[in-house]
N, C-alpha and C. Protein backbone atom coordinates (compact mmCIF):
# COMPACT_ATOMS: atom_id res chain seq x y z
N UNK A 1 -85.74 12.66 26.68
CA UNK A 1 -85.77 12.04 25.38
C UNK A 1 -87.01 11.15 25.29
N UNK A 2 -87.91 11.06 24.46
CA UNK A 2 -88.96 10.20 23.83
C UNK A 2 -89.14 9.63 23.32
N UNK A 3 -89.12 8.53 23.63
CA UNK A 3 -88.70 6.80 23.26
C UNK A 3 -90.07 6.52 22.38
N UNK A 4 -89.62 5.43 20.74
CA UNK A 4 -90.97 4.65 20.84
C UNK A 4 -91.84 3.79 21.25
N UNK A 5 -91.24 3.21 22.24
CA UNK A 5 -92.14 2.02 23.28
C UNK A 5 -91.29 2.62 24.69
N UNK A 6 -92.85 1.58 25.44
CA UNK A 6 -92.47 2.37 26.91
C UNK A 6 -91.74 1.45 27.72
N UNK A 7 -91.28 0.55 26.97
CA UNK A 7 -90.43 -0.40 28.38
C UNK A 7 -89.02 -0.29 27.25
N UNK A 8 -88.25 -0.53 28.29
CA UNK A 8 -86.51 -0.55 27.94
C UNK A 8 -86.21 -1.35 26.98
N UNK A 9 -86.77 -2.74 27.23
CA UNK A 9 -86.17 -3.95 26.64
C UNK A 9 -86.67 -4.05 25.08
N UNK A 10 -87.95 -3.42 24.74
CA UNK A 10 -88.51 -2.93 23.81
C UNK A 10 -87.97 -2.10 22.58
N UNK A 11 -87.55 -0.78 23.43
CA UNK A 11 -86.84 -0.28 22.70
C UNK A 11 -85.29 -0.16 22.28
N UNK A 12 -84.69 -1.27 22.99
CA UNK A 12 -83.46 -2.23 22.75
C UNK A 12 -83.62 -3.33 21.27
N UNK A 13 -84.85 -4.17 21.75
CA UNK A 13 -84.89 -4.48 20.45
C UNK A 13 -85.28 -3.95 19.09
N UNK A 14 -85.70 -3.15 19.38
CA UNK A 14 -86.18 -2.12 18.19
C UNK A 14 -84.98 -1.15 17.73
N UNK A 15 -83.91 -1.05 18.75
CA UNK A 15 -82.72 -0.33 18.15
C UNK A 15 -82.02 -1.26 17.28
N UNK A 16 -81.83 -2.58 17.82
CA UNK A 16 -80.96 -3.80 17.12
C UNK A 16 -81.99 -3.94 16.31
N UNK A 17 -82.75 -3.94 15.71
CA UNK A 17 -83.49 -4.29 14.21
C UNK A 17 -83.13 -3.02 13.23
N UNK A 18 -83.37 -2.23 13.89
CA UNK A 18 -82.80 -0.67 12.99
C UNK A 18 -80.95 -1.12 12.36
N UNK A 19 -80.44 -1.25 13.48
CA UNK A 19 -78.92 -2.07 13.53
C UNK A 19 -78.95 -2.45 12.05
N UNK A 20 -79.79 -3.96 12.26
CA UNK A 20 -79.63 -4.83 11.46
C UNK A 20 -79.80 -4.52 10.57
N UNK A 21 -81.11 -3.96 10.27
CA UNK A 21 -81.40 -3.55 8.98
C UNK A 21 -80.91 -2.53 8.03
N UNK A 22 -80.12 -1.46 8.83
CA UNK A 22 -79.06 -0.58 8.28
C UNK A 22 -77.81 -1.29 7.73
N UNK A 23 -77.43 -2.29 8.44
CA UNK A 23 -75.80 -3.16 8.12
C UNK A 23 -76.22 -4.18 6.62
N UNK A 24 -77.72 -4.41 6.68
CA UNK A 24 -77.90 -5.15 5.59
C UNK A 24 -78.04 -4.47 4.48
N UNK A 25 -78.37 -3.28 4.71
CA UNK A 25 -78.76 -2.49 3.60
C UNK A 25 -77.57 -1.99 2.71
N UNK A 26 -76.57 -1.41 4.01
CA UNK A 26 -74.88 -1.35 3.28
C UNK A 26 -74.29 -2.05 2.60
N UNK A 27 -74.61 -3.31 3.28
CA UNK A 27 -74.12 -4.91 2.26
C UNK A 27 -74.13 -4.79 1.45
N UNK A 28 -75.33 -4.90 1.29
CA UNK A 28 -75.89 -5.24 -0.37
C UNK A 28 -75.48 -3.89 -1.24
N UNK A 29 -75.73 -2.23 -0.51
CA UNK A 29 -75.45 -1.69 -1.32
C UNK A 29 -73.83 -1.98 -1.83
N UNK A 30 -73.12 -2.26 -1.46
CA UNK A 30 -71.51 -2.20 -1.41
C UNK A 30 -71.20 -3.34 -2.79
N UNK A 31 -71.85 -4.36 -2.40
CA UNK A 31 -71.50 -5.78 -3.48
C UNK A 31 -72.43 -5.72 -4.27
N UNK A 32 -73.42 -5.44 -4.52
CA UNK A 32 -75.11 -5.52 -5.49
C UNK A 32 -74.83 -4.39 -6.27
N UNK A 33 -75.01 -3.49 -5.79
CA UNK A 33 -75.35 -2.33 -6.87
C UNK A 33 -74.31 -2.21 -7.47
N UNK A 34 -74.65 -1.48 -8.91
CA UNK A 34 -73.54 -1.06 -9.99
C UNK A 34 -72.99 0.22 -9.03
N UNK A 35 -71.62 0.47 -9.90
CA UNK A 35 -70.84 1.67 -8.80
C UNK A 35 -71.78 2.85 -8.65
N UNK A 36 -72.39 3.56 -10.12
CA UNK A 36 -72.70 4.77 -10.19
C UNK A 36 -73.96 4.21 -9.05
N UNK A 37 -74.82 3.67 -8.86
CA UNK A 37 -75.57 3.31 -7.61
C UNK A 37 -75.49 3.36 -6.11
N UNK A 38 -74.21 2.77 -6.30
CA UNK A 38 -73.68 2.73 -4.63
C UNK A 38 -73.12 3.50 -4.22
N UNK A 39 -72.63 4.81 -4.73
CA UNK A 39 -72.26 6.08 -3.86
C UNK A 39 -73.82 6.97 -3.46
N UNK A 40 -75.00 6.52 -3.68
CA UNK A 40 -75.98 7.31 -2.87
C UNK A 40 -76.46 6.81 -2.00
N UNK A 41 -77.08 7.46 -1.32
CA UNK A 41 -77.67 7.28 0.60
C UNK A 41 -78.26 6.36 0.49
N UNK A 42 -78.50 5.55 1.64
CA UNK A 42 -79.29 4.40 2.26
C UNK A 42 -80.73 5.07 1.57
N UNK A 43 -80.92 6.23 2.30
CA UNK A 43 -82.66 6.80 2.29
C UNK A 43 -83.08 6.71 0.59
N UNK A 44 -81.87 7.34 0.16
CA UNK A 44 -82.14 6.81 -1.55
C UNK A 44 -82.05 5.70 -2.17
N UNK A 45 -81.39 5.06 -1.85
CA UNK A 45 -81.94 3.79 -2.02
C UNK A 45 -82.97 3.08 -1.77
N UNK A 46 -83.37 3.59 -0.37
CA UNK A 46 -84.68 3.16 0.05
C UNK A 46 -86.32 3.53 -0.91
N UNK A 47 -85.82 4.49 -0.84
CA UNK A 47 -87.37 5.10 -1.36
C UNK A 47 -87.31 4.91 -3.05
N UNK A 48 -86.39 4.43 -3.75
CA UNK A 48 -86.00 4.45 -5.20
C UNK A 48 -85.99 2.98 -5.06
N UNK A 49 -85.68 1.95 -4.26
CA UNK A 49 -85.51 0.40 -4.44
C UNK A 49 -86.71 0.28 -3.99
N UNK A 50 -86.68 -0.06 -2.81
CA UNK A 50 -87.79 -0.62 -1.96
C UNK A 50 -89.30 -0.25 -1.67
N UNK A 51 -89.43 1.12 -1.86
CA UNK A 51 -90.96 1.74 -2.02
C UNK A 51 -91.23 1.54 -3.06
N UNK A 52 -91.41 0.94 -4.10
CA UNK A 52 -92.10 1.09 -5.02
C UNK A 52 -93.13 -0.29 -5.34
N UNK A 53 -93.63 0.28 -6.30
CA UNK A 53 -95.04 -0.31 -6.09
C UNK A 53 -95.04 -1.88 -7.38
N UNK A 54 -95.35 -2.56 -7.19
CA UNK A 54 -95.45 -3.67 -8.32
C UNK A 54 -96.38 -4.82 -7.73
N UNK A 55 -96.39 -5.51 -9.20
CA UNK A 55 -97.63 -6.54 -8.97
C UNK A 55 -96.96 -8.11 -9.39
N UNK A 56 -97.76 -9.03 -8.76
CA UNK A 56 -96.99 -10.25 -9.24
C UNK A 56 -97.88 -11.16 -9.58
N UNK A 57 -97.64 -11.19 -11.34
CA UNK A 57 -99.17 -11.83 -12.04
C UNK A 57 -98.38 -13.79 -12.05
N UNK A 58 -99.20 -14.59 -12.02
CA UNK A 58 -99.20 -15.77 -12.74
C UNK A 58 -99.39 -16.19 -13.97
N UNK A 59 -98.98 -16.08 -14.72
CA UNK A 59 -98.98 -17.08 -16.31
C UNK A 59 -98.55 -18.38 -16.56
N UNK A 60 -99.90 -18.86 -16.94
CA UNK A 60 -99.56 -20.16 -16.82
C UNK A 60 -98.72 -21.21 -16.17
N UNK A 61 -97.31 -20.96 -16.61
CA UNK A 61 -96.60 -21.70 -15.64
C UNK A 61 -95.11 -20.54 -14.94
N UNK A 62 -95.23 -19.64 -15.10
CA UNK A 62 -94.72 -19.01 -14.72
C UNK A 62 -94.52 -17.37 -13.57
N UNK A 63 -94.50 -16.52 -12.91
CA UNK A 63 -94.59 -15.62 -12.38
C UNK A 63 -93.89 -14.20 -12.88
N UNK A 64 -94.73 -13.20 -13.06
CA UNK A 64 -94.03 -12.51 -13.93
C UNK A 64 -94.60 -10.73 -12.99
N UNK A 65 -93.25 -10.58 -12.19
CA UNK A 65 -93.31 -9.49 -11.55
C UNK A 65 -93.12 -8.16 -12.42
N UNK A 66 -94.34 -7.42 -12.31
CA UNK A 66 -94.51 -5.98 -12.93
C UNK A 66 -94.31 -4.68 -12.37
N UNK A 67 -93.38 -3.89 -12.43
CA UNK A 67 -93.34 -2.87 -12.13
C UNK A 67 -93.04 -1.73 -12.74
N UNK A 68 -93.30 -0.29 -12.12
CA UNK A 68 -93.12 0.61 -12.57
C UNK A 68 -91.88 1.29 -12.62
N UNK A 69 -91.60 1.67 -14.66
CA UNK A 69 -90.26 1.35 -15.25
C UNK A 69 -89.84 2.65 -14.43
N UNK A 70 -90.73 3.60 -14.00
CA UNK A 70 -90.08 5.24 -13.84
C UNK A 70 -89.57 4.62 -12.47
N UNK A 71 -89.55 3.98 -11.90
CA UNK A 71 -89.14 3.96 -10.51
C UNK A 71 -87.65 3.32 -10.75
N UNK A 72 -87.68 2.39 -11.77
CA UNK A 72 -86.17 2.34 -11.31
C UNK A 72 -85.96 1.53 -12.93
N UNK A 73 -85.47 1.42 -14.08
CA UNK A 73 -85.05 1.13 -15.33
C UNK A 73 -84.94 -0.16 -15.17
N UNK A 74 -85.28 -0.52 -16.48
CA UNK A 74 -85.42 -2.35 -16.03
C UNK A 74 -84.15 -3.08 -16.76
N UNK A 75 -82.92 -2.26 -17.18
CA UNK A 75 -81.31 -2.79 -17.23
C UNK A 75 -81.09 -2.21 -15.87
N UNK A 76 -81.21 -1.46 -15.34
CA UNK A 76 -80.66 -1.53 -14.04
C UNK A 76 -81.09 -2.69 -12.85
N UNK A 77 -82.27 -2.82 -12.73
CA UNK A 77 -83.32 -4.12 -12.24
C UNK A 77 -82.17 -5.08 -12.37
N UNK A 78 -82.00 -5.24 -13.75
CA UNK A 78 -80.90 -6.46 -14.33
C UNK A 78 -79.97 -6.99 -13.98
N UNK A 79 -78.97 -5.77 -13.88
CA UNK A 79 -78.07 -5.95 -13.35
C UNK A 79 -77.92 -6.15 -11.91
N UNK A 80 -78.92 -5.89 -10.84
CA UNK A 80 -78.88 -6.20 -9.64
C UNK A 80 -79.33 -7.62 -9.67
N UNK A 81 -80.05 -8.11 -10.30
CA UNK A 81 -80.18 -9.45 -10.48
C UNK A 81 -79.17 -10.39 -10.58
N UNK A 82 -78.34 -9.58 -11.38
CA UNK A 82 -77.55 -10.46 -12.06
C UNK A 82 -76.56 -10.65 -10.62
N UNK A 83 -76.27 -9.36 -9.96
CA UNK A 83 -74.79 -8.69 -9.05
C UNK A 83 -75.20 -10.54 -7.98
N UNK A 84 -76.87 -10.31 -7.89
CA UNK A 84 -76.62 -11.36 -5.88
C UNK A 84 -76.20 -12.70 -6.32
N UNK A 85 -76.71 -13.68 -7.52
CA UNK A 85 -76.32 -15.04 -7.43
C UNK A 85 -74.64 -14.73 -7.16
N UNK A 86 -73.62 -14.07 -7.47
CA UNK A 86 -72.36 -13.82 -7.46
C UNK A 86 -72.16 -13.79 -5.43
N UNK A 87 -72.84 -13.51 -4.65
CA UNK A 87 -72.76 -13.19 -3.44
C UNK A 87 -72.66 -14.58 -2.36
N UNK A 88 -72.79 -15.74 -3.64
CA UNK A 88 -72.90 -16.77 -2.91
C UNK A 88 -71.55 -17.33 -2.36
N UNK A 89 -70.87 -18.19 -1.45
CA UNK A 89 -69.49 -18.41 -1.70
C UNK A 89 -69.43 -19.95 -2.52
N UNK A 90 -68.53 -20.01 -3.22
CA UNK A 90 -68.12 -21.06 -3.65
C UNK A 90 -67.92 -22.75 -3.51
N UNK A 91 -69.17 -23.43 -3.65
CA UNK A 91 -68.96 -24.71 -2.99
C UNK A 91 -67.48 -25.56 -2.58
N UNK A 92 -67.62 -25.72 -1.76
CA UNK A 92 -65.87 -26.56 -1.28
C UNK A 92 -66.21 -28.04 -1.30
């Protein structure tokens, strides 16, 4: 078998980041996304959320992130916006 790094401990941590980053990705898909969203694959999600390309201009006093609408609809954008402040727990 052909490992991507050549020492053990290496590619231990590089499995537990894969780990991690797979369990986070479920998360969020599970509680964030709208339903019709969250029954497709991690990889689709990936390459439909996270690859895409945008810019982040300054105006005046504000920041105003631009992206491209074909990559993903900007009521859908929305509503994931809207889904994470909800992810917080409830001050006690």
């Amino acid at each position: 078998m052909r490992l991507s790094c050549h020492q053990f401990k290496d590619n231990a941590v590089r499995l537990a980041l894969f780990v991690l980053a797979y369990n986070l990705g479920n998360f969020l898909r599970r509680l964030v996304l709208p339903p019709e969203m969250a029954r497709r694959s991690l990889t689709t999600l990936r390459e439909r959320l996270v690859k895409i390309g945008a810019r982040l201009t300054r105006h005046a006093r504000r920041l105003v992130l631009q992206m491209a609408e074909v990559a993903i609809p900007r009521d859908l954008f929305a509503q994931i916006l809207n889904h994470i402040p909800l992810l917080s727990p409830a001050p006690t």
